[in-house]
N, C-alpha and C. Protein backbone atom coordinates (compact mmCIF):
# COMPACT_ATOMS: atom_id res chain seq x y z
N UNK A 1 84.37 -156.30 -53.76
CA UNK A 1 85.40 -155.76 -54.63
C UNK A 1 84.84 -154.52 -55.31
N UNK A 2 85.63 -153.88 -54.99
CA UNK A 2 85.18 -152.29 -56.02
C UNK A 2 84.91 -152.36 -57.50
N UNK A 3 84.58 -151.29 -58.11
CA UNK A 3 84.68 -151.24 -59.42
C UNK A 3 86.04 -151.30 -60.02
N UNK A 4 86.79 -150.15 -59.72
CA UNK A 4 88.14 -150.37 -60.25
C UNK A 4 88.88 -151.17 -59.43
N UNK A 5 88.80 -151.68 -58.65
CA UNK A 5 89.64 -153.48 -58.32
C UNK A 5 88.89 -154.29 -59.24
N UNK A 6 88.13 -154.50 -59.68
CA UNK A 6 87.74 -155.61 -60.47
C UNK A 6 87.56 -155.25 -61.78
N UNK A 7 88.00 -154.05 -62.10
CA UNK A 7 88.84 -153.67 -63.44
C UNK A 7 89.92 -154.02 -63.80
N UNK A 8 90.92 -153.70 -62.80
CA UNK A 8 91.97 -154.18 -63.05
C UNK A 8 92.47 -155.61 -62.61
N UNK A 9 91.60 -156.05 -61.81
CA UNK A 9 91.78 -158.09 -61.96
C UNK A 9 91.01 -158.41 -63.28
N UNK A 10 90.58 -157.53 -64.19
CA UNK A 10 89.70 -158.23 -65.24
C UNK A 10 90.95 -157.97 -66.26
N UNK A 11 91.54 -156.89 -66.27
CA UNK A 11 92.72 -156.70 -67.05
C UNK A 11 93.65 -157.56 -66.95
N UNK A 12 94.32 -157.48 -66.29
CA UNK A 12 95.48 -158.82 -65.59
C UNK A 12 94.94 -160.26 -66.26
N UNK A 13 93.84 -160.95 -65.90
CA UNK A 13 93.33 -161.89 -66.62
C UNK A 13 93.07 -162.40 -67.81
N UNK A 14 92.69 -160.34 -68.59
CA UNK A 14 92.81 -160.74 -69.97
C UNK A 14 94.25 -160.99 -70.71
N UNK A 15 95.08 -160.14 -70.05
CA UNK A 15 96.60 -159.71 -70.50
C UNK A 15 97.33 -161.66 -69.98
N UNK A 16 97.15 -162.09 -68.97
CA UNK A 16 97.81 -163.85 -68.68
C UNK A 16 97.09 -164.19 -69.34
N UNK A 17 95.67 -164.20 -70.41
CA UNK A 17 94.97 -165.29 -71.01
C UNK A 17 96.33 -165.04 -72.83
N UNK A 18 96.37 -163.79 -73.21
CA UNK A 18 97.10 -163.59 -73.96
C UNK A 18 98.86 -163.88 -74.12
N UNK A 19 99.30 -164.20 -72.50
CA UNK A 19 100.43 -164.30 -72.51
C UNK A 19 100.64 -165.75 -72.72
N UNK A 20 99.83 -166.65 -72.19
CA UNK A 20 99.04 -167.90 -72.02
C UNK A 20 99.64 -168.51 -73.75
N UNK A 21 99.20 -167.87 -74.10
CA UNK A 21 99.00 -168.78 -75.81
C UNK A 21 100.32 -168.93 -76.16
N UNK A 22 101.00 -167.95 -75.57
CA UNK A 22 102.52 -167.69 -76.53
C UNK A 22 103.21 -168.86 -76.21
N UNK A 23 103.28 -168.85 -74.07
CA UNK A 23 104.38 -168.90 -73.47
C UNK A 23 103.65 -169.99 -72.67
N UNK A 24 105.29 -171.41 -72.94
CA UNK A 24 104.89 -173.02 -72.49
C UNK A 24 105.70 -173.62 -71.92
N UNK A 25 105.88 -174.25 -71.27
CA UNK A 25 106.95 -174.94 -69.98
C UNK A 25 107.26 -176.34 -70.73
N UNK A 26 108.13 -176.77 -71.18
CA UNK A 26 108.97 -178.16 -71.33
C UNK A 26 109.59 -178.50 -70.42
N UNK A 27 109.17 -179.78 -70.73
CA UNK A 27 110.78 -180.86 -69.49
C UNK A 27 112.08 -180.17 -69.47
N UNK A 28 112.68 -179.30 -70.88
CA UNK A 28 113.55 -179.13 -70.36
C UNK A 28 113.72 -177.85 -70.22
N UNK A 29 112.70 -176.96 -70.88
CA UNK A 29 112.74 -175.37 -70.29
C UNK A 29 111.46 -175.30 -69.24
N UNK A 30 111.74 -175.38 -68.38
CA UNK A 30 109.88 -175.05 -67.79
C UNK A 30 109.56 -173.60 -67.80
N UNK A 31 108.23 -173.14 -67.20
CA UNK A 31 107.95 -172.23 -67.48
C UNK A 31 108.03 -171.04 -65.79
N UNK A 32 108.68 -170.57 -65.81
CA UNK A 32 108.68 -169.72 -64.69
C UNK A 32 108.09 -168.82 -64.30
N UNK A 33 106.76 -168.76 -63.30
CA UNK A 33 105.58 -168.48 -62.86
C UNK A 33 105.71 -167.61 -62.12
N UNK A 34 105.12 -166.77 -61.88
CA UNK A 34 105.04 -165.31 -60.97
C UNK A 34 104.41 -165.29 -60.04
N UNK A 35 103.20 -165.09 -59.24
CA UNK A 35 102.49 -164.71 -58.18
C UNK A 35 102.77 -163.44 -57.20
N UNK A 36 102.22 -162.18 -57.42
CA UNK A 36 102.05 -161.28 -55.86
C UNK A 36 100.71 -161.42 -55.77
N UNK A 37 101.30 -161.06 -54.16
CA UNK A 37 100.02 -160.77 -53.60
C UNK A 37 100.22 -159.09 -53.16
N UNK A 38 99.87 -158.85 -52.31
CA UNK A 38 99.57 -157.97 -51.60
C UNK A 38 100.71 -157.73 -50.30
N UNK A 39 101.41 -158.78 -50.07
CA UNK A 39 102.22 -159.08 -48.83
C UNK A 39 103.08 -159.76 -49.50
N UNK A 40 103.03 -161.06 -49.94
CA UNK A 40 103.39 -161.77 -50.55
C UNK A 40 104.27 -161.84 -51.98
N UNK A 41 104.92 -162.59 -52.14
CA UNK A 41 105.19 -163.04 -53.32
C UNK A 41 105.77 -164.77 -53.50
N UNK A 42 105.16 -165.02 -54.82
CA UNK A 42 105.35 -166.71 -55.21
C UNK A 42 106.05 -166.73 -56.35
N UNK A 43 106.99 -167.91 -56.76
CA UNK A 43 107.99 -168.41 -58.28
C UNK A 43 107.48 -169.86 -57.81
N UNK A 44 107.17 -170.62 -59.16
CA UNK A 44 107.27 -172.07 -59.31
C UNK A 44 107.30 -172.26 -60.66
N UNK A 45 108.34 -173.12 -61.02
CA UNK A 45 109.09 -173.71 -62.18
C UNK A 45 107.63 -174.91 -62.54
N UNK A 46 107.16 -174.90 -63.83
CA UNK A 46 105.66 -175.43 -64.17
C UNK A 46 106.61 -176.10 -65.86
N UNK A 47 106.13 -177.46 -65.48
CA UNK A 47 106.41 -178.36 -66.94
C UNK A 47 104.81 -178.79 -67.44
N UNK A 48 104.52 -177.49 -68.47
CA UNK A 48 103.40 -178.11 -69.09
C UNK A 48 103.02 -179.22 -69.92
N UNK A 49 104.07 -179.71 -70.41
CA UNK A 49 104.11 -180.77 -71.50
C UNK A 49 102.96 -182.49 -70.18
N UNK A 50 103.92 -182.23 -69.28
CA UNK A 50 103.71 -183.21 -68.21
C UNK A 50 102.41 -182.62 -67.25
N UNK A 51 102.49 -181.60 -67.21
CA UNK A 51 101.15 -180.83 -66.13
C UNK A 51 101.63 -181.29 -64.89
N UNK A 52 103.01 -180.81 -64.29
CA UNK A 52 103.05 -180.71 -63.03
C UNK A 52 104.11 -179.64 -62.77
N UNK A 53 104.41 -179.30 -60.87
CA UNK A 53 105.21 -178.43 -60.92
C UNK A 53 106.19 -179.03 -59.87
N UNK A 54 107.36 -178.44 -60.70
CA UNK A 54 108.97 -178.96 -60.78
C UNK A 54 109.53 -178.31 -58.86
N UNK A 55 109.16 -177.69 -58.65
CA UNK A 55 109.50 -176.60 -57.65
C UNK A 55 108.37 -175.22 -57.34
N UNK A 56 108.53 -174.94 -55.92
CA UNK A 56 108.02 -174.01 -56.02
C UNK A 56 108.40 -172.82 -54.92
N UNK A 57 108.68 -171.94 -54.77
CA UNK A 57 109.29 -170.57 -53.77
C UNK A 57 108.55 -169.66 -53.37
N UNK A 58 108.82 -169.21 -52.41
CA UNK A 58 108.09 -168.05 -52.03
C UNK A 58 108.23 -167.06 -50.69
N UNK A 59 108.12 -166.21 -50.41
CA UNK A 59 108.45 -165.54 -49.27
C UNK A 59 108.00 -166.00 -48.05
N UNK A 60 107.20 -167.20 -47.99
CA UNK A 60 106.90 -167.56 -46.21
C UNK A 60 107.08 -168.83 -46.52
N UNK A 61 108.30 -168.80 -47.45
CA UNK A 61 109.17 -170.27 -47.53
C UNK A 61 110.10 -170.27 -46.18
N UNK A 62 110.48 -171.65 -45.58
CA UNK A 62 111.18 -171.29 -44.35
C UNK A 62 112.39 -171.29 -44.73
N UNK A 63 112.84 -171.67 -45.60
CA UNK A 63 114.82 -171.32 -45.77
C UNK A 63 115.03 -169.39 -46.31
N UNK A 64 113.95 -169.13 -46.75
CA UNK A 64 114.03 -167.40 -46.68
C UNK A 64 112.86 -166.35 -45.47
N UNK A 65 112.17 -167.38 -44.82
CA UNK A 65 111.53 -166.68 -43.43
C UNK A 65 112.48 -165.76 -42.47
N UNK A 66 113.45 -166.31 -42.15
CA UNK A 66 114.43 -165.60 -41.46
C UNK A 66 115.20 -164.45 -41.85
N UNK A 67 115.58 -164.33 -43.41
CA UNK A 67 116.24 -163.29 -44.14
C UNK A 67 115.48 -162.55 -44.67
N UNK A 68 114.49 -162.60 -44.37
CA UNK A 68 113.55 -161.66 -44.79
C UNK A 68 113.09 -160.12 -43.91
N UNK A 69 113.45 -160.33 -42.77
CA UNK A 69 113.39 -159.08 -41.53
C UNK A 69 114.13 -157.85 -42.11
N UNK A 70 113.19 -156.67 -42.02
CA UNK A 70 113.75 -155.26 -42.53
C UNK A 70 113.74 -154.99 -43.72
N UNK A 71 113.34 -156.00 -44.84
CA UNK A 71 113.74 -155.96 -46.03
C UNK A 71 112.63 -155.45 -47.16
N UNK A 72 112.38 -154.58 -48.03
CA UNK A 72 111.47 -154.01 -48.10
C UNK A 72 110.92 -155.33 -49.32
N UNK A 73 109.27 -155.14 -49.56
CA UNK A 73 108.96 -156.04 -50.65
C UNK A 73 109.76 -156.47 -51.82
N UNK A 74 110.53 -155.30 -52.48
CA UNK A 74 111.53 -155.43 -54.25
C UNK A 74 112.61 -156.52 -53.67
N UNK A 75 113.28 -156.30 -52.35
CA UNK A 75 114.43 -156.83 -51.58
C UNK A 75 113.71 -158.29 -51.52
N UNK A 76 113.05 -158.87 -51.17
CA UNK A 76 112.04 -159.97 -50.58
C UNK A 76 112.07 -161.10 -51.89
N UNK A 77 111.95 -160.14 -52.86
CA UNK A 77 111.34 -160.69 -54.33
C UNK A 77 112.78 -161.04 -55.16
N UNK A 78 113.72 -160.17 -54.90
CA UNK A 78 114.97 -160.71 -55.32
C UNK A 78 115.58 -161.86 -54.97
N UNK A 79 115.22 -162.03 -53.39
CA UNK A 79 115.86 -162.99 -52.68
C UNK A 79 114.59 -164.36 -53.38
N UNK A 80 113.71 -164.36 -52.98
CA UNK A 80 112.81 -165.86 -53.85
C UNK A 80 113.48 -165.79 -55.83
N UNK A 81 113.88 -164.80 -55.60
CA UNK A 81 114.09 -165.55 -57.30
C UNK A 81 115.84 -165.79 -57.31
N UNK A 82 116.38 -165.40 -56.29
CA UNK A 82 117.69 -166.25 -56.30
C UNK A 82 117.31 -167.51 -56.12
N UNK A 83 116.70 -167.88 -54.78
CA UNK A 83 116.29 -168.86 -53.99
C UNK A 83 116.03 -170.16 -55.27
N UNK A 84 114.54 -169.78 -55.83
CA UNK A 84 114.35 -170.60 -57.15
C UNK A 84 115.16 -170.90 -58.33
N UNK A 85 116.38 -169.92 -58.33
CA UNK A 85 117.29 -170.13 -59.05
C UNK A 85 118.41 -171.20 -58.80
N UNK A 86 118.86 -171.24 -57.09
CA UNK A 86 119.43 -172.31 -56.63
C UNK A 86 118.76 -173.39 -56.76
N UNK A 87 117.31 -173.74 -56.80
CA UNK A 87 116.21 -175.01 -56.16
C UNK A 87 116.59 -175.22 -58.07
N UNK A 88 116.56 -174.05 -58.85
CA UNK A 88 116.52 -175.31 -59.74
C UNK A 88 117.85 -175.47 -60.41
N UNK A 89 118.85 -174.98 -60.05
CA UNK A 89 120.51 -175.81 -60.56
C UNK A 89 120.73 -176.76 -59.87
N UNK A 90 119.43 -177.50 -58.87
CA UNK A 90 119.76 -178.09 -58.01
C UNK A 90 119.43 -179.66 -58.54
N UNK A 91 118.24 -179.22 -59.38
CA UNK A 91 117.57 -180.19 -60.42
C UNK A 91 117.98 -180.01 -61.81
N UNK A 92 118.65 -179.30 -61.81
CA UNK A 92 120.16 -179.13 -63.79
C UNK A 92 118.79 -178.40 -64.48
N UNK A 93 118.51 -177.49 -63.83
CA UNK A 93 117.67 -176.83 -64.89
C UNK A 93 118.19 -175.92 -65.01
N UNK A 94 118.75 -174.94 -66.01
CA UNK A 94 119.20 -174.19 -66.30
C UNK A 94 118.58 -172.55 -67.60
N UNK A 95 117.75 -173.09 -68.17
CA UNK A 95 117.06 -172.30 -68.71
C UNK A 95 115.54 -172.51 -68.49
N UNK A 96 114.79 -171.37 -68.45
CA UNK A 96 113.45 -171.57 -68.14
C UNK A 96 112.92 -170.27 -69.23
N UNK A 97 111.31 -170.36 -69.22
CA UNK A 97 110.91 -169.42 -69.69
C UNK A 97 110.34 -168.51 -69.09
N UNK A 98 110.15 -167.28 -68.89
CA UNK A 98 109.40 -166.49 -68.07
C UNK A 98 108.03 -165.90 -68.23
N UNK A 99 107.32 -166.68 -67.45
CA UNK A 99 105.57 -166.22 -67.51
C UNK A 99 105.33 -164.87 -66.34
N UNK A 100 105.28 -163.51 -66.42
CA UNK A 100 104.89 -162.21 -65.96
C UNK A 100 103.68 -162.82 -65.25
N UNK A 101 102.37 -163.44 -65.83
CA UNK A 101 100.98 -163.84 -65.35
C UNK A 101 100.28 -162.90 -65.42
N UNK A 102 100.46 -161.83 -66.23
CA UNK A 102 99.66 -160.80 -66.20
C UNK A 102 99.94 -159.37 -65.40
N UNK A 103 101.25 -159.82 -64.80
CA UNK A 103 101.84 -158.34 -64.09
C UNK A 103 102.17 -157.27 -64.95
N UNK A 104 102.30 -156.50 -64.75
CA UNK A 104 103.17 -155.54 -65.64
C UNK A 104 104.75 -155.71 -64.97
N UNK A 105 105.93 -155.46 -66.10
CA UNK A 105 107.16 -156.22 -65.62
C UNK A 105 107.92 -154.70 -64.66
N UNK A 106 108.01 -154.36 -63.84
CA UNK A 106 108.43 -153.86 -63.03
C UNK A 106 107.98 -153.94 -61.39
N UNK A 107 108.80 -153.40 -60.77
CA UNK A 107 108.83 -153.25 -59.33
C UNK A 107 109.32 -154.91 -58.98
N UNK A 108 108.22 -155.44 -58.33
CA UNK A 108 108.81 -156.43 -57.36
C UNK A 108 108.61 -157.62 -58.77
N UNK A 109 107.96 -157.81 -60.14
CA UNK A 109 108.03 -159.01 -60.63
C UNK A 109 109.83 -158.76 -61.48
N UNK A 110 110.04 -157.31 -61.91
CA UNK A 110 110.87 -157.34 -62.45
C UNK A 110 112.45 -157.67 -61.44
N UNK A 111 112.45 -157.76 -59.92
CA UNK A 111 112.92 -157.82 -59.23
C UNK A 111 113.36 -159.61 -58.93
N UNK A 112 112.00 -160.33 -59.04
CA UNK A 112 112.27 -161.74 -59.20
C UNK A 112 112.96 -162.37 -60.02
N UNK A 113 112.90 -161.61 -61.47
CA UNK A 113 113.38 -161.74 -62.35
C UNK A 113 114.87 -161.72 -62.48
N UNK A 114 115.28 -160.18 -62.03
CA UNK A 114 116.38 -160.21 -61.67
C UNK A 114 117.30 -161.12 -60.13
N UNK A 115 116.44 -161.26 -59.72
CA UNK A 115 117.27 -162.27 -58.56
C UNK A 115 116.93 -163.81 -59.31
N UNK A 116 116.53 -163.64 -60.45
CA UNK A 116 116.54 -165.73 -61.52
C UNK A 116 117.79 -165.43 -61.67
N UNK A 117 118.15 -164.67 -62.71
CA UNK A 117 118.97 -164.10 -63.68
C UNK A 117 120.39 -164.49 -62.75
N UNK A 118 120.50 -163.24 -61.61
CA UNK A 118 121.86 -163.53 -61.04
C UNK A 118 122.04 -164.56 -60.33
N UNK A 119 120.84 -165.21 -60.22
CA UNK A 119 121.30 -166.58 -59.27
C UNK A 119 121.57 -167.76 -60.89
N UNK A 120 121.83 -167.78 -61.79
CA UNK A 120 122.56 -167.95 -63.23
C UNK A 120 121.16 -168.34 -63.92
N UNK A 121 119.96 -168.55 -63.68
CA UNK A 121 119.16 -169.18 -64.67
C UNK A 121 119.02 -168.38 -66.07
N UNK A 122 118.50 -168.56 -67.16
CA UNK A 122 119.14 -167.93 -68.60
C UNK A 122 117.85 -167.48 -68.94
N UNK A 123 116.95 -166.62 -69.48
CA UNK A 123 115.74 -166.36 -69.81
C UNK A 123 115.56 -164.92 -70.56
């Protein structure tokens, strides 16, 4: 890892250790989790009270593997946060809280966000 790659994974880490304290997942709000990668992107609905996770989504999920062709990363990231938005009206969850994880909120996290949102979750 380079110098400035492991600058900015040291940043990110400090910035989710700070987001960390604020922001907590209940039975009945859980906490709605972020993940990119590089290719990738991950959402999973996290009930900290209990320490487990409720659901979890992601782009080499197979009910969005197929709709995913042509579609650029922001497009990809909308569709998993509809996706997680259906998985959880599916389980009457309806409000959640939103954990960034240390992203900064644009491009493809602010994109997940917006595909929670219109798929109705409240945050």
């Amino acid at each position: 890892m380079s110098k400035i790659t492991r600058k900015k994974h040291e940043t990110r880490l400090r910035r989710k250790k700070h987001i960390r304290k604020i922001v907590h997942g209940t039975t009945e709000r859980p906490r709605l989790v972020i993940f990119r990668s590089l290719h990738h992107i991950y959402a999973q609905l996290v009930d900290d009270v209990q320490g487990r996770t409720l659901l979890g989504v992601s782009s080499l999920s197979p009910e969005l593997k197929d709709r995913t062709g042509g579609k650029n990363r922001s497009e990809i990231a909308k569709l998993v946060g509809a996706a997680c938005a259906q998985k959880a009206k599916s389980q009457n969850i309806e409000t959640v809280v939103f954990d960034r994880n240390g992203f900064p909120y644009h491009g493809r996290v602010k994109a997940i966000a917006d595909g929670a949102r219109d798929g109705g979750l409240k945050f």
